[in-house]
Structure formats: C-alpha cells, structure tokens
C-alpha atoms as a PDB file:
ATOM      1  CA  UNK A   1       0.000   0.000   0.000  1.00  0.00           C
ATOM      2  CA  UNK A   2       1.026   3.879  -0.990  1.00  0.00           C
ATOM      3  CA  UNK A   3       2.089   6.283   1.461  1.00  0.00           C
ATOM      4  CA  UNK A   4      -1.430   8.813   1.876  1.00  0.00           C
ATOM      5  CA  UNK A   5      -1.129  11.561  -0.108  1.00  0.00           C
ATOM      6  CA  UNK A   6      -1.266  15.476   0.133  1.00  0.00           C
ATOM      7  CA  UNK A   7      -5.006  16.305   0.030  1.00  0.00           C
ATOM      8  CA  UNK A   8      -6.126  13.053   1.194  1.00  0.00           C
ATOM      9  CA  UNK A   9      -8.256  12.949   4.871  1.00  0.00           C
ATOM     10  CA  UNK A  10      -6.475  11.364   7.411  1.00  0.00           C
ATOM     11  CA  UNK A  11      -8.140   8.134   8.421  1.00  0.00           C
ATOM     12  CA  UNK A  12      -8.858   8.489  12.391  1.00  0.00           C
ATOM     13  CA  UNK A  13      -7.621   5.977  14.880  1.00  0.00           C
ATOM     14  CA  UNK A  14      -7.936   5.312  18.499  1.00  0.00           C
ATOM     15  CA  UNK A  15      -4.317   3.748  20.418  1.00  0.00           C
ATOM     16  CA  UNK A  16      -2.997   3.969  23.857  1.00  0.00           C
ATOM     17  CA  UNK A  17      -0.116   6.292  24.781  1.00  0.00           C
ATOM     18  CA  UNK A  18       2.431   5.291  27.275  1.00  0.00           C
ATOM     19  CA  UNK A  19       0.355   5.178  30.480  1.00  0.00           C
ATOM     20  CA  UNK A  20      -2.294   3.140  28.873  1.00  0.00           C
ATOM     21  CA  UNK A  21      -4.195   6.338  28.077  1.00  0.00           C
ATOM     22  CA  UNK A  22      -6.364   6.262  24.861  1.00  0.00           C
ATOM     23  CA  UNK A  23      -5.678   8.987  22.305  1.00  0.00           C
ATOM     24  CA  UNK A  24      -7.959   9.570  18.888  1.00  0.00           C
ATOM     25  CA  UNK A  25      -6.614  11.875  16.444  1.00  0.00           C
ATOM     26  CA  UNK A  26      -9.839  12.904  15.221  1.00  0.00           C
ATOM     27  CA  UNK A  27      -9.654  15.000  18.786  1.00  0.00           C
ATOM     28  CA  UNK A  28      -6.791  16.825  17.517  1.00  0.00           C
ATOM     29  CA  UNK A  29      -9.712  18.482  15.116  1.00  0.00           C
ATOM     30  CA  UNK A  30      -8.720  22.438  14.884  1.00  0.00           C
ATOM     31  CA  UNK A  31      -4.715  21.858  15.469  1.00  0.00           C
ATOM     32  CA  UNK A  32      -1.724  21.068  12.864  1.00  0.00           C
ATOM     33  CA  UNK A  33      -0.993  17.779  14.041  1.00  0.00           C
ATOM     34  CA  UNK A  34       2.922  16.341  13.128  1.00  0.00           C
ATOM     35  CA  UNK A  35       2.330  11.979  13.078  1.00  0.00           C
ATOM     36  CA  UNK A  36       5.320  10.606  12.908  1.00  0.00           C
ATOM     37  CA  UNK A  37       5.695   6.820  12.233  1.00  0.00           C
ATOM     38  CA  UNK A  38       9.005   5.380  13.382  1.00  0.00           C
ATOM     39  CA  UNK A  39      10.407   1.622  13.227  1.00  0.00           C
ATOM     40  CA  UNK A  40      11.572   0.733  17.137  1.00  0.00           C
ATOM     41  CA  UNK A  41      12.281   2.719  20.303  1.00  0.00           C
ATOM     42  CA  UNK A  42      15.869   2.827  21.427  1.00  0.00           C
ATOM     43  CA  UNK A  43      17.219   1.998  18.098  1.00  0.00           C
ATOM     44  CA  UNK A  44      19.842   4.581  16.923  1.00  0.00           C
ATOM     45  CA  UNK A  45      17.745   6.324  14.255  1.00  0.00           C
ATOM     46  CA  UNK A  46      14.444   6.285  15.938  1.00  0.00           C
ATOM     47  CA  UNK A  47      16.177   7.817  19.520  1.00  0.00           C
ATOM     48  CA  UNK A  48      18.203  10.704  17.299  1.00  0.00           C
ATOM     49  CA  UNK A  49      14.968  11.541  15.457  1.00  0.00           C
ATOM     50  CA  UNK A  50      12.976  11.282  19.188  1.00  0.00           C
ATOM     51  CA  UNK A  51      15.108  13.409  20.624  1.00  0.00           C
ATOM     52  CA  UNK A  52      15.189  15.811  17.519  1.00  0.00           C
ATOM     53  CA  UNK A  53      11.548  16.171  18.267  1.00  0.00           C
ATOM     54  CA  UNK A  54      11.759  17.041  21.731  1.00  0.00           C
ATOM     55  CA  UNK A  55      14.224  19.637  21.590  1.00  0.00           C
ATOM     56  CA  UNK A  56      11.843  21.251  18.757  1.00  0.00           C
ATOM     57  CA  UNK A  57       8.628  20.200  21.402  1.00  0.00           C
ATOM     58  CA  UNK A  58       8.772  24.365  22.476  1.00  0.00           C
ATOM     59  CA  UNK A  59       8.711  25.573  18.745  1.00  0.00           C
ATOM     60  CA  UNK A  60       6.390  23.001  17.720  1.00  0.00           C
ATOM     61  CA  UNK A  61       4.265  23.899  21.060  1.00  0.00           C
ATOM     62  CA  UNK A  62       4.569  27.681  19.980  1.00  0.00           C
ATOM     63  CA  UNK A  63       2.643  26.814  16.752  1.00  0.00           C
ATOM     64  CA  UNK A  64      -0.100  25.563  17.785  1.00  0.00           C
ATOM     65  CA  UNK A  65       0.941  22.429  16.402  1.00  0.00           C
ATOM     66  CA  UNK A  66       1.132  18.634  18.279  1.00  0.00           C
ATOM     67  CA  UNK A  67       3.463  15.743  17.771  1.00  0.00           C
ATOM     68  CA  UNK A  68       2.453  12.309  18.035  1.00  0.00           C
ATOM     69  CA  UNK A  69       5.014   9.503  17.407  1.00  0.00           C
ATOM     70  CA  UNK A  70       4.062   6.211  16.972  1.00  0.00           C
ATOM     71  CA  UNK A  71       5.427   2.586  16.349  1.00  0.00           C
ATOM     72  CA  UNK A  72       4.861  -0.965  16.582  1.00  0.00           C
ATOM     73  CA  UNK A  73       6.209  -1.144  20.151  1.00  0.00           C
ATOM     74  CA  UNK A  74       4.392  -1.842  23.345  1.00  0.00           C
ATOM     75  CA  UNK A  75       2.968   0.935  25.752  1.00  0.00           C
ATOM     76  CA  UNK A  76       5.804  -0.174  28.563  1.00  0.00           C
ATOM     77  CA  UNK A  77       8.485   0.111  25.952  1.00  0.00           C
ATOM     78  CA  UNK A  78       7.429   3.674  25.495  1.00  0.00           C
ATOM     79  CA  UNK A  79       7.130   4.670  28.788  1.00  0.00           C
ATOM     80  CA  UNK A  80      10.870   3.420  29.588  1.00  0.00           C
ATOM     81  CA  UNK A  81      11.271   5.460  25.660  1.00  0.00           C
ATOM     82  CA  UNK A  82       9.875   8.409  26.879  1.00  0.00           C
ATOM     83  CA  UNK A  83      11.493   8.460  30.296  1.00  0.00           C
ATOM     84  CA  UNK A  84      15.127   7.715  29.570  1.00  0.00           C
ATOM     85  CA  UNK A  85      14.824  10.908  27.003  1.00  0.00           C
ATOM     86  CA  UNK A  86      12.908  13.049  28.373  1.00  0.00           C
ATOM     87  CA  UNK A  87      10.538  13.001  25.708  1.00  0.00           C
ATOM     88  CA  UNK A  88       7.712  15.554  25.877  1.00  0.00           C
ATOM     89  CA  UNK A  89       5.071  14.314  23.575  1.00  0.00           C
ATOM     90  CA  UNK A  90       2.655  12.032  22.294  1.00  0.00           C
ATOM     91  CA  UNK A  91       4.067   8.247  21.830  1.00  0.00           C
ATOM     92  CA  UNK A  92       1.418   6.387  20.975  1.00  0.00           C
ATOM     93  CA  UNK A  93       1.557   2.275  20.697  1.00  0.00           C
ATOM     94  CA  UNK A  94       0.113   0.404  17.279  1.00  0.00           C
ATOM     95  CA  UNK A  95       0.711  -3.041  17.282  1.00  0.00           C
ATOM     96  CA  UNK A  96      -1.797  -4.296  15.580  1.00  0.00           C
ATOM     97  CA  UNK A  97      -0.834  -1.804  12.828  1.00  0.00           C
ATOM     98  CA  UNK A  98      -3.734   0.001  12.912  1.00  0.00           C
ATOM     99  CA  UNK A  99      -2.770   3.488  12.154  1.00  0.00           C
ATOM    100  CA  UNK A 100       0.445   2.285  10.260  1.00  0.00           C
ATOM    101  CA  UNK A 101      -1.161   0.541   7.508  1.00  0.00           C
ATOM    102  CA  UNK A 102      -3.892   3.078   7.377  1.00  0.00           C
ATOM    103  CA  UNK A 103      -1.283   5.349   6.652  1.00  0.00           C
ATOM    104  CA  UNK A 104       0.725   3.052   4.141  1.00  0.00           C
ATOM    105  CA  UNK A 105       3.813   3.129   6.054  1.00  0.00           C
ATOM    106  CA  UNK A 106       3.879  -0.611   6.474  1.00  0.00           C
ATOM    107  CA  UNK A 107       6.038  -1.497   3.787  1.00  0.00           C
ATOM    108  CA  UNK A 108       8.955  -3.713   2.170  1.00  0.00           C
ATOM    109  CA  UNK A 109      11.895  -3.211   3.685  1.00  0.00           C
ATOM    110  CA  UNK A 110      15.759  -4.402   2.189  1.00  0.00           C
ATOM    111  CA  UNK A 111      17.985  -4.531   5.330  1.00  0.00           C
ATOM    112  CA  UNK A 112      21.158  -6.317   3.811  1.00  0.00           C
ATOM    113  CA  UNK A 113      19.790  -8.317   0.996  1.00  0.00           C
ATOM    114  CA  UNK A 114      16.889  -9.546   3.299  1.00  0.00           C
ATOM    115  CA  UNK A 115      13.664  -8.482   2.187  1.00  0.00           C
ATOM    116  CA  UNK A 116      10.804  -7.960   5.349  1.00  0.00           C
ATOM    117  CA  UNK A 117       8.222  -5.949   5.946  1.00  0.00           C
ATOM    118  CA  UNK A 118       8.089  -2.847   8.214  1.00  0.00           C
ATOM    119  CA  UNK A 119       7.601   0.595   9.153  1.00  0.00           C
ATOM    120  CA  UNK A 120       9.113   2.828   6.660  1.00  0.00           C
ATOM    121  CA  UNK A 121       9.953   6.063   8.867  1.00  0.00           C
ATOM    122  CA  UNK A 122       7.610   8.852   7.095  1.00  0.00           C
ATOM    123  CA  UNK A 123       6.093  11.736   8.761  1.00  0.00           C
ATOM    124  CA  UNK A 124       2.633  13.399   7.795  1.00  0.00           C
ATOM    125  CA  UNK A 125       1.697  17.065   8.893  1.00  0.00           C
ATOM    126  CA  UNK A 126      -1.983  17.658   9.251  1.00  0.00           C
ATOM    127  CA  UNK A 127      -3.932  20.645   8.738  1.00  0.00           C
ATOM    128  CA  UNK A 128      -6.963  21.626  10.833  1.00  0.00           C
ATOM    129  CA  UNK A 129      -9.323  19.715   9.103  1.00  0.00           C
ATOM    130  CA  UNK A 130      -7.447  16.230   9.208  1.00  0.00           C
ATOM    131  CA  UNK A 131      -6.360  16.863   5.922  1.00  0.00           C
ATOM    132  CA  UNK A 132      -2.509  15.593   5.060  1.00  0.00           C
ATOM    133  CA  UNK A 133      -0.905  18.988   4.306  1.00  0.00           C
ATOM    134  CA  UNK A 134       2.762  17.871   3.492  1.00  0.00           C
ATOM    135  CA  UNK A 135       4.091  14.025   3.002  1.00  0.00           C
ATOM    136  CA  UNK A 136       7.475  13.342   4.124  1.00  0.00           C
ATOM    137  CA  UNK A 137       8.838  10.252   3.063  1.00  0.00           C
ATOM    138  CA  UNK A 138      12.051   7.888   3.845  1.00  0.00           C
ATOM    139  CA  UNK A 139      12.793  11.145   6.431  1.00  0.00           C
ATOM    140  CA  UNK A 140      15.950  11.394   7.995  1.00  0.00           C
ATOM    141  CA  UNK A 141      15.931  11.109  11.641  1.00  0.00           C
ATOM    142  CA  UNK A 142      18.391  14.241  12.266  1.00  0.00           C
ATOM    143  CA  UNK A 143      16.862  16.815  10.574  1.00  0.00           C
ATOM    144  CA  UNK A 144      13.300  15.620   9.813  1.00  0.00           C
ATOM    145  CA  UNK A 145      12.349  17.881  13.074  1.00  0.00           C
ATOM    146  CA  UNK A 146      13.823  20.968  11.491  1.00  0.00           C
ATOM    147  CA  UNK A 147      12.410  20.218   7.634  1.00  0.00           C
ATOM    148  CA  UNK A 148       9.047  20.948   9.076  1.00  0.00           C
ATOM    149  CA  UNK A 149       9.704  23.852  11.403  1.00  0.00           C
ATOM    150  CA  UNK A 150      11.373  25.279   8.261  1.00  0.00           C
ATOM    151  CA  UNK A 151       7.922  24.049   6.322  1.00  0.00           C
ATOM    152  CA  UNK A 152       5.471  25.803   9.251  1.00  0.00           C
ATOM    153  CA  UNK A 153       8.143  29.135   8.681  1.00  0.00           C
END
C-alpha cells in the first residue's frame, strides 16, 4: 500500500499512549498535528529523530501544532522510551498496525539483501481539518524535526 497523499483525509484511529491512556486523532480536530511513524524505540535512528523532536517540542508547542510519534512497540516500551529521554510528547503504541497501515507506512523493507516488511519512517503534517498537508517520506531522523519547522516558517 502507498504512502497517503497530500489532500487526502487522514483516516482516524484510536491507540494507547504510554500510560495506557487512549488517544484519537480525530480529537486533535482544529490543530496542525505532526504523526510521525518510526520503526523501534531505542534503536539509533528512531532515539536521534525522538530526541530531535523534543528539543523542537517548544517551537512546535509555539505553533499551535502537536506531535504524536508512533510505532509498533508496546505501551511499557514507550514509557521506559519516553522516560530515559525526556521526551515531551505524544508516543502512541500500534501493534496491531492500525494506524500504520492506514497510513501506508507498512512497507517492504531491504535490510542487507533480506527483504521484510516494516515501518518505513515517514512523517505526515496535518492541517486543521485532518487533511494531510505535506508528506514526508524515507525522512531522515536528524533533521526531519527541522524540515518541518522550516515548512510551518
């Protein structure tokens, strides 16, 4: 499945964040909304583009606009995540791959010859409607913060 494109309505899901707490992004109606979809906590990519995030959390916060990260892993993975770096917003857990195949980010993957399928680290911001504003695909974890703060201007 394709990555959702620009103009395209974001299909709403409901998934816990790290206490256990469920979060729907149709409530997010009236904000910008950053969703982030990432492959694994503590890996090195995913914890350099994490922490990318939350050093950008003020500017983002200064917008008007809310970050949501998500992945495959379990709600205790990202509370020990989110507490070893001090991470200040959303982490929400999919492991049934609700929201990541909605959003066509669950895709073939070539790690070294090996072909298996996975979460392809893309980023969508939302507009106030739900609407996907800007598509970033295959982003790069150190500066995929600082693409869209240069985006939002």
């Amino acid at each position: 499945m394709a990555l959702l494109e620009v103009g395209a309505k974001a299909p709403d899901f409901t998934l816990p964040d790290k206490d256990g707490n469920l979060v729907s992004l149709s409530s997010f109606l009236g904000k910008k909304v950053v969703v982030y979809f990432y492959p694994r906590d503590n890996t090195p990519g995913c914890t350099r583009e994490a922490c990318a995030f939350a050093k950008a959390n003020a500017e983002f916060a200064a917008k008007g606009v809310t970050v949501i990260g998500i992945s495959k892993d379990s709600v205790s993975s990202h509370q020990k995540f989110a507490q070893k770096y001090e991470l200040p917003f959303l982490l929400l857990s999919d492991p049934e791959l609700q929201a990541i195949q909605a959003f066509g980010v669950w895709q073939e993957k070539k790690n070294y010859g090996k072909v298996s399928m996975g979460v392809v680290r893309s980023t969508f911001l939302l507009d106030e409607q739900g609407v996907v504003e800007k598509v970033y695909a295959k982003v790069k974890p150190d500066t995929n913060a600082a693409e869209i703060l240069e985006y939002l201007g």
